[in-house]
Protein backbone atom coordinates (compact mmCIF):
# COMPACT_ATOMS: atom_id res chain seq x y z
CA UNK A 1 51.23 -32.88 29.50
CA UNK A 2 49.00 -33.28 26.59
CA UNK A 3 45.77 -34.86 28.96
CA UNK A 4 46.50 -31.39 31.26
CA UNK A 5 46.53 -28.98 28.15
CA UNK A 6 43.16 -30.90 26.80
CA UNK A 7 41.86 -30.69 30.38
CA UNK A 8 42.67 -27.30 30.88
CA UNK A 9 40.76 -26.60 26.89
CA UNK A 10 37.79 -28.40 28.42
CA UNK A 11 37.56 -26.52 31.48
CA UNK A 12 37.60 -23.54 29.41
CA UNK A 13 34.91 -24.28 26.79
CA UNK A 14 32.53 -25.54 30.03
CA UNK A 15 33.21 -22.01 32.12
CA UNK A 16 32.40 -19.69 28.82
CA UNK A 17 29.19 -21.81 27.85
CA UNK A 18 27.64 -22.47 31.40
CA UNK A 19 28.34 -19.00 32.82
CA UNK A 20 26.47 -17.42 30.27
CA UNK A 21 23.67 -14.84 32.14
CA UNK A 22 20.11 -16.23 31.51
CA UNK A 23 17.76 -13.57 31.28
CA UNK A 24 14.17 -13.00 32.04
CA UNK A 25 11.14 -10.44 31.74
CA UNK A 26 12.13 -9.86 35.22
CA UNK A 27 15.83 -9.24 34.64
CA UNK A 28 16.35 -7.82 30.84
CA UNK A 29 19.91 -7.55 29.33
CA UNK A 30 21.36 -3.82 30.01
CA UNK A 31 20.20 -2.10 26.60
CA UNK A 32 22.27 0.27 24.96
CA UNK A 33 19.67 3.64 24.55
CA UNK A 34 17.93 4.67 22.55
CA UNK A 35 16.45 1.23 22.29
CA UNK A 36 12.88 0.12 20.31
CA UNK A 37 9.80 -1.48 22.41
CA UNK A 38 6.18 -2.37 22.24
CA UNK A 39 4.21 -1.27 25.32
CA UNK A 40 1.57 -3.02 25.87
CA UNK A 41 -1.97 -1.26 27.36
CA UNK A 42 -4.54 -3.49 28.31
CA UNK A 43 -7.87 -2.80 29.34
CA UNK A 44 -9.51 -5.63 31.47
CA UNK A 45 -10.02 -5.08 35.19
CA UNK A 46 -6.66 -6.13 35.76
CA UNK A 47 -7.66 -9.65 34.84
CA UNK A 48 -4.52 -12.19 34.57
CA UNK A 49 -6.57 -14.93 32.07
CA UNK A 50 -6.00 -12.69 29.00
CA UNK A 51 -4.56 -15.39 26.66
CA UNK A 52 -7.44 -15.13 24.64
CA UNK A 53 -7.37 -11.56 23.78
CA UNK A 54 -4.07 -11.20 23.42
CA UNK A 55 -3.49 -14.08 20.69
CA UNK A 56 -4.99 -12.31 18.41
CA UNK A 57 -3.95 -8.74 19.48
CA UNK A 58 -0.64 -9.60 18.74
CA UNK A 59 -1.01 -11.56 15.52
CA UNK A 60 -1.20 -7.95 13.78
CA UNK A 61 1.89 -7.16 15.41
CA UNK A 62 3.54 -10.50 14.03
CA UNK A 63 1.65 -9.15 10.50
CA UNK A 64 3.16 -5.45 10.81
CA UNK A 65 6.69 -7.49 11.08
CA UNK A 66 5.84 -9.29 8.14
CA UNK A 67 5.19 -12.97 9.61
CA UNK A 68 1.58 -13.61 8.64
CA UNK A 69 -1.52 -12.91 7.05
CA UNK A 70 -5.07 -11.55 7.79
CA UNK A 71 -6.25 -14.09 5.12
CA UNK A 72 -4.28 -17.62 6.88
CA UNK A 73 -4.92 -16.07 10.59
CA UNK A 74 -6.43 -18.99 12.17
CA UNK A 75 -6.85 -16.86 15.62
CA UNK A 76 -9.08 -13.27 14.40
CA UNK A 77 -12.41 -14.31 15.40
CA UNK A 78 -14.39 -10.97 14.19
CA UNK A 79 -17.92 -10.58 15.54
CA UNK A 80 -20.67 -10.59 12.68
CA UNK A 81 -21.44 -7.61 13.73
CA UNK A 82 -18.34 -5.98 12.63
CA UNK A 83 -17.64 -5.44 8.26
CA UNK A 84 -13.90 -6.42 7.92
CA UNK A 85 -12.76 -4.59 5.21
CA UNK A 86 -9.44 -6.40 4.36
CA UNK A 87 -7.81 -3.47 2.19
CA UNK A 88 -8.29 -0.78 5.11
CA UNK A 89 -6.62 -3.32 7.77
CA UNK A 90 -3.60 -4.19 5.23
CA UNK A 91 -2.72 -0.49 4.44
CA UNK A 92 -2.88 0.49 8.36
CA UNK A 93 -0.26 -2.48 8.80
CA UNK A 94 1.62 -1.02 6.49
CA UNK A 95 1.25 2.63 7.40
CA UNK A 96 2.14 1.27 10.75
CA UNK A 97 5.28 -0.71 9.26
CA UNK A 98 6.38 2.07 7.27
CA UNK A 99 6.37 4.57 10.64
CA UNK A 100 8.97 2.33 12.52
CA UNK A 101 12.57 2.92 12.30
CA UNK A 102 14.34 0.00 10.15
CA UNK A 103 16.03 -0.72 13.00
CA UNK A 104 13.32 -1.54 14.93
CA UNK A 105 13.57 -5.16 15.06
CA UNK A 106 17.02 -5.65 15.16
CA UNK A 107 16.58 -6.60 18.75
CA UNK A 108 14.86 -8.36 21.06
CA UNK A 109 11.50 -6.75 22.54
CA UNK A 110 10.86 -7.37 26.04
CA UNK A 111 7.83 -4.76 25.97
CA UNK A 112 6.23 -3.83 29.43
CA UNK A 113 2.32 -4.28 29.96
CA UNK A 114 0.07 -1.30 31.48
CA UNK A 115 -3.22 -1.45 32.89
CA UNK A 116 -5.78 1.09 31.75
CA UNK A 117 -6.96 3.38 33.96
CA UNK A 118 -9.62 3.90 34.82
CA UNK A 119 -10.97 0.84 33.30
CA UNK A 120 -13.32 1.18 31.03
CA UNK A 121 -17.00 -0.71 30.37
CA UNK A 122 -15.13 -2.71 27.63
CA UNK A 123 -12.02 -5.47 26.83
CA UNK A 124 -9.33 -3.62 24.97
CA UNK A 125 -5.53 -4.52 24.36
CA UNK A 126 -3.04 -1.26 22.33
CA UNK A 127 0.21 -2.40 21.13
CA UNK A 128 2.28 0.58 20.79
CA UNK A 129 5.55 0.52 18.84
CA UNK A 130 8.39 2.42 21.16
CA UNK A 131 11.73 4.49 21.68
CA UNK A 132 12.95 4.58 25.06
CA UNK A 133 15.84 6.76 25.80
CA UNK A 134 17.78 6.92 28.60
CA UNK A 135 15.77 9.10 30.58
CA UNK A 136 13.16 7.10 30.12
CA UNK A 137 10.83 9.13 27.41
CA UNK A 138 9.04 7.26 25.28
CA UNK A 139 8.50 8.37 21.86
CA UNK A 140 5.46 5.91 20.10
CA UNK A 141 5.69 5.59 16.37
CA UNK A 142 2.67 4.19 16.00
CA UNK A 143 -0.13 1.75 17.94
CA UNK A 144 -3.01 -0.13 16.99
CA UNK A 145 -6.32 -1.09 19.58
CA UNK A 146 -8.01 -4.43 19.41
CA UNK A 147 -11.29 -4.47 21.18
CA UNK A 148 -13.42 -7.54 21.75
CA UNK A 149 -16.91 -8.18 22.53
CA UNK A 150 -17.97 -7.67 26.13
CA UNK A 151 -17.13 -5.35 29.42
CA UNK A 152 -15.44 -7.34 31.73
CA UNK A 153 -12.51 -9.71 30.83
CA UNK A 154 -13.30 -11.26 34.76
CA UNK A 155 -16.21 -13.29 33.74
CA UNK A 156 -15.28 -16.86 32.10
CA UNK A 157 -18.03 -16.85 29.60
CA UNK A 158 -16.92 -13.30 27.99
CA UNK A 159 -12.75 -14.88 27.76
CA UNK A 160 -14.07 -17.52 25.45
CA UNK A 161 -13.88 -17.27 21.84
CA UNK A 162 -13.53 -13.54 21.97
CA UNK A 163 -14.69 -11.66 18.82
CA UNK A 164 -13.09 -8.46 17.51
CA UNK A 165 -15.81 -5.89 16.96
CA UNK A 166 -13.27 -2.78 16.28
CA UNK A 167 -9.55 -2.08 15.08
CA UNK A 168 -8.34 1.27 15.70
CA UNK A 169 -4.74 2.06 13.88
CA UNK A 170 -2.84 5.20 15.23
CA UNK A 171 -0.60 7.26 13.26
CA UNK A 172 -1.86 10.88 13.82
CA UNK A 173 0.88 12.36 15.38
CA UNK A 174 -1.54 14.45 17.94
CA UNK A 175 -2.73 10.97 19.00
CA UNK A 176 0.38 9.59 19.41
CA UNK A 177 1.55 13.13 21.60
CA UNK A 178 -1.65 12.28 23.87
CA UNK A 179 -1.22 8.72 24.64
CA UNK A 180 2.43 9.42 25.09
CA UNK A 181 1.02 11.71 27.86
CA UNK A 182 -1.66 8.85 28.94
CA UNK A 183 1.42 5.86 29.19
CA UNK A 184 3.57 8.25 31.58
CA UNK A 185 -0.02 7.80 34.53
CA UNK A 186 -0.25 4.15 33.73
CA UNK A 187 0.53 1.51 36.31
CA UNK A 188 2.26 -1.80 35.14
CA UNK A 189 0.75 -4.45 35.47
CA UNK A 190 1.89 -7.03 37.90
């Protein structure tokens, strides 16, 4: 009796820790709404080899939730061209920080990525911080614009070592209403 009762516990355990649903960025757990995102907008003809831009497009979203630092980034390459100025990037993290609902990341993001249209002569990736509610709206709190040297992320030689030559944080509310607007023509990307 005491072999079937320890079988019968072991059976149990294995069902409720090997049936557990494994999700995906194909198949995201239901969501209760209104639920926070980050929508990704890139634009690079649609090119798939964007590793290298997006490293260090999303290290300021890793430094607007508070894990990292423009000074110990080992991935912002900024073109010589372009005058950092440290104090102006910091406060815009902030400002952008500051616009999200503390909430925000309670859960996990699975964030959708759009492709610009029409591209334009130049390799750009926008995180924008998200509501979605249950009819789908989105409501952006806030987005920031990384854009790197060069035109077209399909040639090789412009993908490596990519240089930031502007940062563009978004707060202005008008802006925000607009590229709301802008997101809802967007295709995903595939």
């Amino acid at each position: 009796m005491k072999k079937a009762l320890i079988s019968i516990y072991i059976i149990l355990i294995s069902v409720n820790v090997f049936s557990q649903v494994i999700y995906s960025g194909d198949n995201p757990p239901p969501r209760k709404y209104p639920y926070h995102d980050i929508l990704i907008i890139k634009n690079n003809n649609k090119d798939d080899h964007t590793f290298t831009f997006t490293s260090p497009a999303q290290s300021f979203k890793n430094m607007v939730q508070g894990q990292g630092k423009l000074e110990t980034n080992k991935v912002l390459h900024f073109s010589p061209n372009y005058k950092v100025d440290t104090l102006f990037v910091k406060q815009n993290i902030v400002n952008i920080r500051k616009s999200l609902p503390k909430t925000f990341w309670d859960f996990s993001l699975w964030g959708a990525t759009y492709d610009n249209e029409p591209n334009q002569d130049s390799i750009w990736i926008m995180y924008c911080f998200v509501e979605i509610n249950k009819t789908k709206d989105i409501k952006i709190f806030s987005a920031y614009k990384v854009t790197f040297e060069g035109f077209d992320a399909t040639i090789v030689e412009q993908r490596i070592d990519p240089k930031i030559i502007d940062l563009e944080f978004i707060i202005d509310k008008k802006r925000l209403k607009l590229l709301e607007t802008k997101l809802k023509t967007l295709p995903e990307s595939q």
